[in-house]
PDB file of N, CA and C in Angstrom:
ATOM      1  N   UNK A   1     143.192 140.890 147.796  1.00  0.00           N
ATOM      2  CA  UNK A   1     142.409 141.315 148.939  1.00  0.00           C
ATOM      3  C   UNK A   1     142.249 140.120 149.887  1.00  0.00           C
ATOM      4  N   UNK A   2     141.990 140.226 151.245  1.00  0.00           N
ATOM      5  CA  UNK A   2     142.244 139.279 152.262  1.00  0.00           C
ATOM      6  C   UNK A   2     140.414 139.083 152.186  1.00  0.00           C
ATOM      7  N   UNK A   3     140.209 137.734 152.802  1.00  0.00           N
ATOM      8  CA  UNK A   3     139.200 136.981 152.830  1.00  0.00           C
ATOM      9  C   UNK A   3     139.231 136.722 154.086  1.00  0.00           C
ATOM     10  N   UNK A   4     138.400 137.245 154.780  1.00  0.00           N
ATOM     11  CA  UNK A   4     138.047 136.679 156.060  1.00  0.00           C
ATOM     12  C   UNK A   4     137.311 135.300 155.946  1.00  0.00           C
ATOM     13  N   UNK A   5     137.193 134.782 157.412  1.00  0.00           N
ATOM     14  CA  UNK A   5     136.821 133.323 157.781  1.00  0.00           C
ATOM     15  C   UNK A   5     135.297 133.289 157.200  1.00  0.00           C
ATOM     16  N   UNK A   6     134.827 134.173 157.894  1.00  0.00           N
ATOM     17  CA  UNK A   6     133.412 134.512 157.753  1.00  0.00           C
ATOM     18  C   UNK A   6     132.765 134.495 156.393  1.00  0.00           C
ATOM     19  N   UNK A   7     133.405 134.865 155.637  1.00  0.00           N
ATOM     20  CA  UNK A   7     133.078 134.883 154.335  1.00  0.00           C
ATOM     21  C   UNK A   7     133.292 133.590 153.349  1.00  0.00           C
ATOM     22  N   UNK A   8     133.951 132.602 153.894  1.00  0.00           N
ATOM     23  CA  UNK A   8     133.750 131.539 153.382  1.00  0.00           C
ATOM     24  C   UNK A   8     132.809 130.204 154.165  1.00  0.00           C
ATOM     25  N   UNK A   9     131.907 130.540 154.931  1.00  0.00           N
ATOM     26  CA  UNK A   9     130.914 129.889 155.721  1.00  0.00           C
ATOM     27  C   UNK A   9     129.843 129.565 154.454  1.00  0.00           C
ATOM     28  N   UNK A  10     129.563 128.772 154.468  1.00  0.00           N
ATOM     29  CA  UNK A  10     127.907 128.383 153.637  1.00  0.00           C
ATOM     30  C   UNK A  10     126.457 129.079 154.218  1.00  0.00           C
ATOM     31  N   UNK A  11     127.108 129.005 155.403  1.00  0.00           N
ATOM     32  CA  UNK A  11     125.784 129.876 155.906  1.00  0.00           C
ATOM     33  C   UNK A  11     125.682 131.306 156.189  1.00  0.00           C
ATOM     34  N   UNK A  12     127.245 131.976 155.495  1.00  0.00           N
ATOM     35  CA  UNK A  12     127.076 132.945 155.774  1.00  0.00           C
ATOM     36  C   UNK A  12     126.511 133.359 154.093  1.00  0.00           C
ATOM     37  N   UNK A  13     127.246 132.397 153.161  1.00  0.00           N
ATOM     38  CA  UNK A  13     126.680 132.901 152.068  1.00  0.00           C
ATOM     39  C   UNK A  13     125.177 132.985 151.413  1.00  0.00           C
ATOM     40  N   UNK A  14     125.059 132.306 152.272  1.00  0.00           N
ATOM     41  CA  UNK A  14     123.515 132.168 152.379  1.00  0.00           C
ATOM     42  C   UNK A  14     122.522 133.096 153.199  1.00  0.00           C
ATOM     43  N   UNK A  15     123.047 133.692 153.531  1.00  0.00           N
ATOM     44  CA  UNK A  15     122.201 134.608 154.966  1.00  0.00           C
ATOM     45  C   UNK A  15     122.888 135.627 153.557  1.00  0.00           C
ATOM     46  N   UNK A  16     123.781 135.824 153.174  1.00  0.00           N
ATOM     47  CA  UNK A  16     123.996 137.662 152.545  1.00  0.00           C
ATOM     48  C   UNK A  16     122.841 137.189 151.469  1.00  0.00           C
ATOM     49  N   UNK A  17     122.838 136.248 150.199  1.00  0.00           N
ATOM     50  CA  UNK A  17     121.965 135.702 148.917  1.00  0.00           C
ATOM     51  C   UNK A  17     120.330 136.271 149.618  1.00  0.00           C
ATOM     52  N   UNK A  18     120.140 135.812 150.840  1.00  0.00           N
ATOM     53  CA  UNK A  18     118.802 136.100 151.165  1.00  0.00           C
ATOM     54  C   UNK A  18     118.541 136.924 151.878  1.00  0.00           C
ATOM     55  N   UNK A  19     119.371 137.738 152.174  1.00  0.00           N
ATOM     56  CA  UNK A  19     119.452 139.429 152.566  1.00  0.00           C
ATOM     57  C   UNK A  19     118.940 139.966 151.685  1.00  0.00           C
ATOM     58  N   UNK A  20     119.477 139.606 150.301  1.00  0.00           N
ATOM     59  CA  UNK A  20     119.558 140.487 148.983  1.00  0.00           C
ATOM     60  C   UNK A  20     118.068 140.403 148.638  1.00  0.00           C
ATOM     61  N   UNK A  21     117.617 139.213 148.686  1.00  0.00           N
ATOM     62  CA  UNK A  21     116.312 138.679 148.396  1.00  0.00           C
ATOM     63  C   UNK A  21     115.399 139.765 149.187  1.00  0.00           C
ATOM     64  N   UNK A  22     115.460 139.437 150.562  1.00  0.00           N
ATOM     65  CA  UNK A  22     114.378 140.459 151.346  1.00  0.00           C
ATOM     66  C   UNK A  22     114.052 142.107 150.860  1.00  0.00           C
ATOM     67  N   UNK A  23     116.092 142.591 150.431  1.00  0.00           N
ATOM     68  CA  UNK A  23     115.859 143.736 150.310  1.00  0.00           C
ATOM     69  C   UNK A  23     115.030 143.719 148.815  1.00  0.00           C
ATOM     70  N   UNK A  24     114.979 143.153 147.902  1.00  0.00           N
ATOM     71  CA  UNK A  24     114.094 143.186 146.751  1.00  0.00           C
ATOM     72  C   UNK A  24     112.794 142.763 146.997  1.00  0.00           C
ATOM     73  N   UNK A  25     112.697 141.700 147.641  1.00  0.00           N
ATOM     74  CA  UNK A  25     111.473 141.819 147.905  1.00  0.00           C
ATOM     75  C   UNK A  25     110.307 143.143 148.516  1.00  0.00           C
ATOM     76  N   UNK A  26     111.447 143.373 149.355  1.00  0.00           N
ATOM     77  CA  UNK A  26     110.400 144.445 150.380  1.00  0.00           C
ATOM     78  C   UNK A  26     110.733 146.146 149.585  1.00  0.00           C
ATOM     79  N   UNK A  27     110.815 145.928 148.007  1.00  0.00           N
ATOM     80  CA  UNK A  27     110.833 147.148 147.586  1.00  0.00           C
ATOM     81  C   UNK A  27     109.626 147.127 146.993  1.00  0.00           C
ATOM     82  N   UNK A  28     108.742 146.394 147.120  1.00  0.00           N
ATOM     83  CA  UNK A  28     107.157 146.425 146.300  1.00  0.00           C
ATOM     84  C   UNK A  28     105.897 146.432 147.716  1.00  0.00           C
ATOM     85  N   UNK A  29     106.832 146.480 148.986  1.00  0.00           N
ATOM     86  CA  UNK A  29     105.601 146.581 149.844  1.00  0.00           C
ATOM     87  C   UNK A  29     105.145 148.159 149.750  1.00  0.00           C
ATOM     88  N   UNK A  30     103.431 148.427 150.464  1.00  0.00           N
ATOM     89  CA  UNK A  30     103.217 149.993 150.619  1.00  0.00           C
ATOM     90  C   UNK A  30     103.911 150.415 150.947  1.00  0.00           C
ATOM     91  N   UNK A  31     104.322 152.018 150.473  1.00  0.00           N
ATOM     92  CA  UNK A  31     104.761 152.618 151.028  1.00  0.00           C
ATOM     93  C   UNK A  31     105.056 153.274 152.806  1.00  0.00           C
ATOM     94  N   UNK A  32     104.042 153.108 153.263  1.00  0.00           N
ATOM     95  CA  UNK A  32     103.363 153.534 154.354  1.00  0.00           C
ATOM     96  C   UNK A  32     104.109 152.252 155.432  1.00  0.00           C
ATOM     97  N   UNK A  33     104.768 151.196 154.941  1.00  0.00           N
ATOM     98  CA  UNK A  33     105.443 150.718 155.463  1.00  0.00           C
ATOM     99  C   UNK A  33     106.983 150.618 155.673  1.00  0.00           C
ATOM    100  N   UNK A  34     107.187 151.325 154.888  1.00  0.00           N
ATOM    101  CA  UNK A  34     108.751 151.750 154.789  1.00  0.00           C
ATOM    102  C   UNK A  34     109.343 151.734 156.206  1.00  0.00           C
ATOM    103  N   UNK A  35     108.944 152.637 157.404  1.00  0.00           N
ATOM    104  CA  UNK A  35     109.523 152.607 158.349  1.00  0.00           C
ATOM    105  C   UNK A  35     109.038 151.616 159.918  1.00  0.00           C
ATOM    106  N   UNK A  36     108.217 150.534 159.052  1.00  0.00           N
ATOM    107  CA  UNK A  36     108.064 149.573 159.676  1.00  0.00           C
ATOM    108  C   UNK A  36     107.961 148.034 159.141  1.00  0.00           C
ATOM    109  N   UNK A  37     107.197 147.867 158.789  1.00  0.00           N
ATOM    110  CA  UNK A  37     107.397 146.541 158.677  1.00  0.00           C
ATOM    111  C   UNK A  37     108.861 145.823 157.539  1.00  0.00           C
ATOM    112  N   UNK A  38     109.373 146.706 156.823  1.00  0.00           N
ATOM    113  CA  UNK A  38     110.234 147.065 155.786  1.00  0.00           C
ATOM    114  C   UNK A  38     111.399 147.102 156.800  1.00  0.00           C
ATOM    115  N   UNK A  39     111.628 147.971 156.911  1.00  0.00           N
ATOM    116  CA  UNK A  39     112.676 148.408 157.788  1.00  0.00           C
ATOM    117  C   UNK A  39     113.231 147.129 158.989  1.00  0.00           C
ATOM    118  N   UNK A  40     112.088 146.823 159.642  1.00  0.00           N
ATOM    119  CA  UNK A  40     112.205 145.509 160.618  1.00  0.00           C
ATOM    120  C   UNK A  40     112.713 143.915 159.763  1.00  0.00           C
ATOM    121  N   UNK A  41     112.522 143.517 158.543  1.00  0.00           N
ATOM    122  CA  UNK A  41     112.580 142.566 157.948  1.00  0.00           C
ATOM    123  C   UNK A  41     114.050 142.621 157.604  1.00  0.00           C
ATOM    124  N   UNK A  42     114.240 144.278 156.970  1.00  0.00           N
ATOM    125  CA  UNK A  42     115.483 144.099 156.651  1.00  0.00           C
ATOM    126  C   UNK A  42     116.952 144.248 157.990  1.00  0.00           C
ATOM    127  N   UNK A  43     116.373 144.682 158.652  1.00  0.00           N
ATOM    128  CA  UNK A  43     116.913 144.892 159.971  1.00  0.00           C
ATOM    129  C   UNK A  43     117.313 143.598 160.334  1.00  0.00           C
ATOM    130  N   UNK A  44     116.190 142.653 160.416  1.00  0.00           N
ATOM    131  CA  UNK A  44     116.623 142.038 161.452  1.00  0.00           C
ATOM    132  C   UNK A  44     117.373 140.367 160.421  1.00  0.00           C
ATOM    133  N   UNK A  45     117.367 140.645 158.945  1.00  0.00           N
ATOM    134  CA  UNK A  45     118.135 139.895 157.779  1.00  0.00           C
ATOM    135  C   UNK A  45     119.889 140.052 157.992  1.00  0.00           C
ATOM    136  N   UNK A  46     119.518 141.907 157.967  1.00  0.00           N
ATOM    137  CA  UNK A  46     121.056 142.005 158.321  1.00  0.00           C
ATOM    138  C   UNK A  46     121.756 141.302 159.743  1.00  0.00           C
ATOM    139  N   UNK A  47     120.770 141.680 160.441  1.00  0.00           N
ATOM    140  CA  UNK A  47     121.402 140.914 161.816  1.00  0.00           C
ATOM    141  C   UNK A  47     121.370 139.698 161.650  1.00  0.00           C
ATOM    142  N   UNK A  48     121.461 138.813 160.972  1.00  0.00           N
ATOM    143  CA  UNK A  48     121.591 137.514 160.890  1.00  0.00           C
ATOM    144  C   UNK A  48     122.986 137.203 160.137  1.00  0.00           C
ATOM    145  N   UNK A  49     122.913 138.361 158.941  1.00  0.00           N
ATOM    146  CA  UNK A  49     124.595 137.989 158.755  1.00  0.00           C
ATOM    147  C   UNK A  49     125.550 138.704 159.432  1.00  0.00           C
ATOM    148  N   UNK A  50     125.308 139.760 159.987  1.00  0.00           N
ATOM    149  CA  UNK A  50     126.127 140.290 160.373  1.00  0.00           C
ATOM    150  C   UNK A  50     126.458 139.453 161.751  1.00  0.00           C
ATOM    151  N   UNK A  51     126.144 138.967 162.739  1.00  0.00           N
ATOM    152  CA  UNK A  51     126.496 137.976 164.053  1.00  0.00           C
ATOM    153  C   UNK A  51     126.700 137.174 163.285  1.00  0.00           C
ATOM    154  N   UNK A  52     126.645 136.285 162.526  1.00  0.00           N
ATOM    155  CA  UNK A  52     127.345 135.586 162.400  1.00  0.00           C
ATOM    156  C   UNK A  52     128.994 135.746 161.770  1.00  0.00           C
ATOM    157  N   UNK A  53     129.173 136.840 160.852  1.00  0.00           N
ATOM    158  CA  UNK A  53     130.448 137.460 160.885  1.00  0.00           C
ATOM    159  C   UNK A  53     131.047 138.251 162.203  1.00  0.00           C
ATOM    160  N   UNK A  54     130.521 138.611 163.142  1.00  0.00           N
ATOM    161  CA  UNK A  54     130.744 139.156 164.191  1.00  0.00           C
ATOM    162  C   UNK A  54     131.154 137.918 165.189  1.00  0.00           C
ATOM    163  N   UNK A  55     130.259 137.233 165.279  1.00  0.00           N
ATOM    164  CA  UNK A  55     130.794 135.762 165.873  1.00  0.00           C
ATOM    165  C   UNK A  55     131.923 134.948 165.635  1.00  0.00           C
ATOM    166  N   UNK A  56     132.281 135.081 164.135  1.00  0.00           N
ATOM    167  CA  UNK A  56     133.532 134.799 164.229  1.00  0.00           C
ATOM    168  C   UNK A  56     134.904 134.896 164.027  1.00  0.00           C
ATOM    169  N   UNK A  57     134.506 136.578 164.330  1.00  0.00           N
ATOM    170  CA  UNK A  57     136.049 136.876 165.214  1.00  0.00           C
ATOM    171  C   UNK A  57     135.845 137.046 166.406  1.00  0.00           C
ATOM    172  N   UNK A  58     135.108 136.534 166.989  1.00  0.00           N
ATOM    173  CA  UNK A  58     135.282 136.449 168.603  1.00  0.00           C
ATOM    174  C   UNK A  58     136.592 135.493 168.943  1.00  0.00           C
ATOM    175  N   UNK A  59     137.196 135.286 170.147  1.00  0.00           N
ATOM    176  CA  UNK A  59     138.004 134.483 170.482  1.00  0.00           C
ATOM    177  C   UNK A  59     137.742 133.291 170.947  1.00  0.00           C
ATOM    178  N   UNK A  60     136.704 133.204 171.260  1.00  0.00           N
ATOM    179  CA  UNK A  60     136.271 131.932 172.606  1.00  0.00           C
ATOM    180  C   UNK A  60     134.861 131.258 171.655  1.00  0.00           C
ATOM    181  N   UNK A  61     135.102 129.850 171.711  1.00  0.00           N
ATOM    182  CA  UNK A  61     134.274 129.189 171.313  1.00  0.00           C
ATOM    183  C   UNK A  61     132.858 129.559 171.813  1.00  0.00           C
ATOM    184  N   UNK A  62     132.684 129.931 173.019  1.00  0.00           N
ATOM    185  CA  UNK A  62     131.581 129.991 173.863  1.00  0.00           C
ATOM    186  C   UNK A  62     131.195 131.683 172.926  1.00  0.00           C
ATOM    187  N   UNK A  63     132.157 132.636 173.048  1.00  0.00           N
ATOM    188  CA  UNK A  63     131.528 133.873 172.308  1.00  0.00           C
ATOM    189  C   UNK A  63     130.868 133.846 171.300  1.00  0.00           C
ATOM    190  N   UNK A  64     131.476 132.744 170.424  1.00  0.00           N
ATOM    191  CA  UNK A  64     131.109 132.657 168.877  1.00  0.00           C
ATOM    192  C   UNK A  64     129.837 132.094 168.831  1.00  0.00           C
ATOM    193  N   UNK A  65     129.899 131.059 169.547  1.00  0.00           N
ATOM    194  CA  UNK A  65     128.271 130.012 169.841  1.00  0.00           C
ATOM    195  C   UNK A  65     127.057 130.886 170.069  1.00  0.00           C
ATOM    196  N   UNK A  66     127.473 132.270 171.335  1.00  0.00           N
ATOM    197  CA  UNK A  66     126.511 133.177 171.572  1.00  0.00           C
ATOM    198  C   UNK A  66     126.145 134.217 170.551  1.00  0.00           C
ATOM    199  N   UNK A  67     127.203 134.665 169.452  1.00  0.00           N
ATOM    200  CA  UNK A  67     126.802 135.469 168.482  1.00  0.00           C
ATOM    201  C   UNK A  67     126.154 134.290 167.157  1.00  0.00           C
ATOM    202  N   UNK A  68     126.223 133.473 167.167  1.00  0.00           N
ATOM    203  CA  UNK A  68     125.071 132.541 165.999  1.00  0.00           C
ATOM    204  C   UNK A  68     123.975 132.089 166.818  1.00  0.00           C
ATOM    205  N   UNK A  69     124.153 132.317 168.370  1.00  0.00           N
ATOM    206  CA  UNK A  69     122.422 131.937 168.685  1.00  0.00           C
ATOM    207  C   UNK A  69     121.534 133.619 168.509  1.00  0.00           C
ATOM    208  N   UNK A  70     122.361 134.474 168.433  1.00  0.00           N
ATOM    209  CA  UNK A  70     121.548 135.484 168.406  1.00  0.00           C
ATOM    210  C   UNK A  70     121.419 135.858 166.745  1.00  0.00           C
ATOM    211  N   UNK A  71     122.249 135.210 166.101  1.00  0.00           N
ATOM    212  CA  UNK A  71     121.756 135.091 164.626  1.00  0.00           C
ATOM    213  C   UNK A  71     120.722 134.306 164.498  1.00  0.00           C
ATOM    214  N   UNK A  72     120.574 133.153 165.132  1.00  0.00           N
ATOM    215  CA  UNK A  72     119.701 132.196 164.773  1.00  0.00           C
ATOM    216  C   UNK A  72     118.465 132.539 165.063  1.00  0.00           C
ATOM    217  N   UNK A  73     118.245 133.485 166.130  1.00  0.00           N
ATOM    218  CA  UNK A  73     117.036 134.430 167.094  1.00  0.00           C
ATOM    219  C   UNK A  73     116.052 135.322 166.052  1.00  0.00           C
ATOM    220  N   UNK A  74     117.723 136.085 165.476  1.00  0.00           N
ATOM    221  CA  UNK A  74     117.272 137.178 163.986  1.00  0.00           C
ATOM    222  C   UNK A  74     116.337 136.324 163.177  1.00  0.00           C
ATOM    223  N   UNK A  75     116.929 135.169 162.680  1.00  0.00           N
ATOM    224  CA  UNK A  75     116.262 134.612 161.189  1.00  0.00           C
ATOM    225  C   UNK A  75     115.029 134.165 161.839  1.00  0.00           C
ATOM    226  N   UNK A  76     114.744 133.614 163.422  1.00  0.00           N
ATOM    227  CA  UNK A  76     112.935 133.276 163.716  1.00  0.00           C
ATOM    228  C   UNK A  76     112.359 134.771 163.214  1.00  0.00           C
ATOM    229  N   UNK A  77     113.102 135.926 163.690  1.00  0.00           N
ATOM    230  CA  UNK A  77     112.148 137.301 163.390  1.00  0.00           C
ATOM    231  C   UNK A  77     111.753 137.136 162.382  1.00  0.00           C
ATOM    232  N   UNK A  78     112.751 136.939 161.493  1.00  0.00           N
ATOM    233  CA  UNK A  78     112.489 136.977 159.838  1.00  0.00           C
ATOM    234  C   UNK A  78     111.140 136.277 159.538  1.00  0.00           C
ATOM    235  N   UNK A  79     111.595 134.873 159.878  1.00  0.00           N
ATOM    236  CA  UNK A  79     110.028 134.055 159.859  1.00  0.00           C
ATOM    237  C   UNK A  79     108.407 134.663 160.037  1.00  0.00           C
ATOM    238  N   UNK A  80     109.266 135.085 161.309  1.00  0.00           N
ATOM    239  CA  UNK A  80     107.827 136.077 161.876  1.00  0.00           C
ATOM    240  C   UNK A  80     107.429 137.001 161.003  1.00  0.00           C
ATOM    241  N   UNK A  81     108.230 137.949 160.660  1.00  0.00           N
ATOM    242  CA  UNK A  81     107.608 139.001 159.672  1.00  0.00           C
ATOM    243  C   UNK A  81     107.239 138.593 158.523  1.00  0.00           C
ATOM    244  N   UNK A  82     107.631 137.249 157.890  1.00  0.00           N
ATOM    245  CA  UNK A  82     107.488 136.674 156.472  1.00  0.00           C
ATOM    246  C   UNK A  82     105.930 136.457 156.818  1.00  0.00           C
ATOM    247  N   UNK A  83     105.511 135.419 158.041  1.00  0.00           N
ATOM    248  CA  UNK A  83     104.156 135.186 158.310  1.00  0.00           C
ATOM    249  C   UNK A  83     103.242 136.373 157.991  1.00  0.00           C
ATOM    250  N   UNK A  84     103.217 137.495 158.859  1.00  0.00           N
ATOM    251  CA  UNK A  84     103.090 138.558 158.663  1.00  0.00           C
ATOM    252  C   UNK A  84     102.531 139.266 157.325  1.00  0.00           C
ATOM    253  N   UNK A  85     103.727 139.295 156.661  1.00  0.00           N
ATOM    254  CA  UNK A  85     103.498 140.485 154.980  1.00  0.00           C
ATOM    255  C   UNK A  85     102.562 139.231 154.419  1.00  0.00           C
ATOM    256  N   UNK A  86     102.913 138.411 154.741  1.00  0.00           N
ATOM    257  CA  UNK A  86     101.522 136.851 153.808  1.00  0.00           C
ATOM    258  C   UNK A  86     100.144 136.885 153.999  1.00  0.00           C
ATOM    259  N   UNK A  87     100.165 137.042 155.693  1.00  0.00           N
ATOM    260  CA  UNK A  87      98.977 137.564 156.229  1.00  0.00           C
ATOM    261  C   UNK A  87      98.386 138.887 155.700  1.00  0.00           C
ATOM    262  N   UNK A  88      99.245 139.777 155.583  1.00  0.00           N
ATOM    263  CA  UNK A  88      98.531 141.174 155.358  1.00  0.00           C
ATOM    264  C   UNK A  88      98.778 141.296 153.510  1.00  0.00           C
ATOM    265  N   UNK A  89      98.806 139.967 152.794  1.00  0.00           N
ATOM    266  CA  UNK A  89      98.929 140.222 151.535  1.00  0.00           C
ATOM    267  C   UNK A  89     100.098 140.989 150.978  1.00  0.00           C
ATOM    268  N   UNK A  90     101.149 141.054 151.549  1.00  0.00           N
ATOM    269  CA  UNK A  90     102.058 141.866 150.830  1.00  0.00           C
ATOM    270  C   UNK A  90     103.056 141.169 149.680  1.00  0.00           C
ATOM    271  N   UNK A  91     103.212 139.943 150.374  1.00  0.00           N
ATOM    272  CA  UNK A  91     103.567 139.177 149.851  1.00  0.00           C
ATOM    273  C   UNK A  91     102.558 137.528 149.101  1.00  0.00           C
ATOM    274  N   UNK A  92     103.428 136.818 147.874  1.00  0.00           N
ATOM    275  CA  UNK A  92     102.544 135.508 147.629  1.00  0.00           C
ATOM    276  C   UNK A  92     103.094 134.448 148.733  1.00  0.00           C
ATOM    277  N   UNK A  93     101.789 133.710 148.127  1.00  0.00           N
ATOM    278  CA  UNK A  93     102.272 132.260 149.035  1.00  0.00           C
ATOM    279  C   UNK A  93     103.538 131.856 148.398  1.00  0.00           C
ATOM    280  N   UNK A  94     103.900 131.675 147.343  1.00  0.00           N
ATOM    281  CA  UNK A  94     105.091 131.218 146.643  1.00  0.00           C
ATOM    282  C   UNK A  94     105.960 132.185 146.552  1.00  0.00           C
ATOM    283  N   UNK A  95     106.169 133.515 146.989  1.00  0.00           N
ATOM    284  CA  UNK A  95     107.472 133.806 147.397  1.00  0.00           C
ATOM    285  C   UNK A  95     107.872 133.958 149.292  1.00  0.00           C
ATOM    286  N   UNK A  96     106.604 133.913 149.683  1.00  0.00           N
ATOM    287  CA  UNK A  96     106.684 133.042 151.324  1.00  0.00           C
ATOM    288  C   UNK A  96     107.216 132.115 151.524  1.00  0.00           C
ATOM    289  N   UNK A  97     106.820 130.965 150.670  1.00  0.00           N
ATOM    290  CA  UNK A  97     107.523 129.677 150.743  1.00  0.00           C
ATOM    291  C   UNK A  97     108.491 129.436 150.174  1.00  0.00           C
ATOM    292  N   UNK A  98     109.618 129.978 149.000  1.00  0.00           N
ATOM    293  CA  UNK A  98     110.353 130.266 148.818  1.00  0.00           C
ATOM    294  C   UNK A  98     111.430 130.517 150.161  1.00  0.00           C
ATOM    295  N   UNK A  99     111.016 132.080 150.306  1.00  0.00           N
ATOM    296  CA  UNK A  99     112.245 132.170 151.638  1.00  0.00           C
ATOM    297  C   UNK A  99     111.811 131.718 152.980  1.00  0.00           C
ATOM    298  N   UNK A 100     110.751 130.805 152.916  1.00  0.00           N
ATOM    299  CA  UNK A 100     110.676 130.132 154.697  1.00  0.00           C
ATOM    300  C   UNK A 100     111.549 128.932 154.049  1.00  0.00           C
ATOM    301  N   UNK A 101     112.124 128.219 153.308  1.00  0.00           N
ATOM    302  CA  UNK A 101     112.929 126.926 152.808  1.00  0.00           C
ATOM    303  C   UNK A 101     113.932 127.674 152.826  1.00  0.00           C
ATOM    304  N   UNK A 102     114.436 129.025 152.722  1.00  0.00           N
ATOM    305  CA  UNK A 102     115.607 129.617 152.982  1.00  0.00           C
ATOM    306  C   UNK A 102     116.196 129.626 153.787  1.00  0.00           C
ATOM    307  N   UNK A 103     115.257 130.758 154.598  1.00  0.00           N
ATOM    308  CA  UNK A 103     115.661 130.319 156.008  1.00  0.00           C
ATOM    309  C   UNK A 103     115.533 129.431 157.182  1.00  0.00           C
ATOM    310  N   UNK A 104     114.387 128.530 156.842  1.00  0.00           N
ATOM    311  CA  UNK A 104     114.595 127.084 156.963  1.00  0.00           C
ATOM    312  C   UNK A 104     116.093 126.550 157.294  1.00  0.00           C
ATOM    313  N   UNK A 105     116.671 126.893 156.183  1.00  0.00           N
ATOM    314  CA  UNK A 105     117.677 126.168 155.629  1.00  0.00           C
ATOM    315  C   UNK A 105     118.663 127.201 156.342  1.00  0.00           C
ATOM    316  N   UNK A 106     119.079 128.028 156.716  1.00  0.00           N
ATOM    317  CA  UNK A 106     119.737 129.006 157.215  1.00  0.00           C
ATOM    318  C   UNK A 106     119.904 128.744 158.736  1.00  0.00           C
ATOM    319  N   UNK A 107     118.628 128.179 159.129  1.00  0.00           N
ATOM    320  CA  UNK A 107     118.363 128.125 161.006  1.00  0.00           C
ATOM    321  C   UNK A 107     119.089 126.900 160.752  1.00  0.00           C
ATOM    322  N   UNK A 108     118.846 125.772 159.945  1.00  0.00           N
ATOM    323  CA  UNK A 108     119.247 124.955 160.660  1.00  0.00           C
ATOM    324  C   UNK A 108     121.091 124.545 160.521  1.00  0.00           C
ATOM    325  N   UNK A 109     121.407 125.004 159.261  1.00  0.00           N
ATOM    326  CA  UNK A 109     123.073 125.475 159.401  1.00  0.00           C
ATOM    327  C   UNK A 109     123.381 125.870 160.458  1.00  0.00           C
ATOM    328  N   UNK A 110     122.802 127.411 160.994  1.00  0.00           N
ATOM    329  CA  UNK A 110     123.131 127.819 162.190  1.00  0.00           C
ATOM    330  C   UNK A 110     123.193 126.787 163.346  1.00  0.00           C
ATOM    331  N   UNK A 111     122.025 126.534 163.651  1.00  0.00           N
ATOM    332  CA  UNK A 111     121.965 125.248 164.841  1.00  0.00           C
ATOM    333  C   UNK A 111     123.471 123.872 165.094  1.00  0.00           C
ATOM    334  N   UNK A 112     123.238 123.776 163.621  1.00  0.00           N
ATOM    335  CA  UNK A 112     124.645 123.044 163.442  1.00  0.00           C
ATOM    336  C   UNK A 112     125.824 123.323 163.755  1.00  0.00           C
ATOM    337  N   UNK A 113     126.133 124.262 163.496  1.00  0.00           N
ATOM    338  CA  UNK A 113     127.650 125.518 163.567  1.00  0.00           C
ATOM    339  C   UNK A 113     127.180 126.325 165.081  1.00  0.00           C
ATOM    340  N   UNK A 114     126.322 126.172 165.731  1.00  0.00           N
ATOM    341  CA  UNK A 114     126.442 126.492 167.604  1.00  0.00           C
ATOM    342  C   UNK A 114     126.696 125.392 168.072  1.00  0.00           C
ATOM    343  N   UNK A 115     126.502 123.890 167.323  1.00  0.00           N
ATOM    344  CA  UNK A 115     126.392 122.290 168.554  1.00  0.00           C
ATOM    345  C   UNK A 115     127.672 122.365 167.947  1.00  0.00           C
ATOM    346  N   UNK A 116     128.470 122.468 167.032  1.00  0.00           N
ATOM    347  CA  UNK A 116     130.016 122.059 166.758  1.00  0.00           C
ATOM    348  C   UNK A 116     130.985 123.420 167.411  1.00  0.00           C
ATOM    349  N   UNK A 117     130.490 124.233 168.013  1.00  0.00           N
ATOM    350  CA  UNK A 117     131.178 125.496 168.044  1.00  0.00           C
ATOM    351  C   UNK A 117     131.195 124.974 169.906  1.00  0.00           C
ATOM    352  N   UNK A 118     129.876 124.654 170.350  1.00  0.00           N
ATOM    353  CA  UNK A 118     129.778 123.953 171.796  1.00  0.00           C
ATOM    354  C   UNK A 118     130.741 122.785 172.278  1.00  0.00           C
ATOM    355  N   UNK A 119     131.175 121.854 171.317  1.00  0.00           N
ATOM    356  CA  UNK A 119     131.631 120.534 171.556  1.00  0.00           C
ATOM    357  C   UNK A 119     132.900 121.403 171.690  1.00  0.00           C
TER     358      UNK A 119
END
């Protein structure tokens, strides 16, 4: 089977590992959140790997740069909603801080791979 580019990125493997994470995580929030705050976390997880696989099959350095800044956009959401389920108890402090060092660690790959994608 063929292997795309995308799939051998560190940061992409890392954005799917903590996709997986969110979607387990956010199977113990209320119910009553399913079609929101649930739905938005995982939404906007996927959009983080997915632009960045979308980004690179673009052709133009400049395309690719613009589909990982709008990945990089996704994973602040993420942040945001992580703040969020912590605030409203859905989540612990220690699996908050867990995936904010994730995606921590995810933004700033990204950041890296838009300034080398720019040069």
């Amino acid at each position: 089977m063929h292997q795309y580019f995308f799939e051998n990125l560190t940061v992409w493997q890392n954005a799917r590992n903590t996709t997986k994470d969110i979607y387990i995580l956010t199977k113990k929030f209320p119910i009553e959140e399913k079609y929101g705050l649930v739905s938005q976390l995982r939404r906007a997880m996927l959009s983080v790997m997915a632009n960045i696989a979308e980004g690179m099959a673009r052709t133009t350095n400049k395309d690719k740069a613009r589909m990982i800044n709008i990945s990089y956009s996704s994973a602040i959401e993420v942040i945001n909603f992580l703040i969020l389920s912590l605030d409203l108890e859905f989540i612990s402090v220690e699996e908050y801080t867990n995936l904010r060092k994730k995606l921590e660690h995810i933004t700033n790959q990204l950041i890296s791979l838009r300034q080398k994608l720019k040069n």
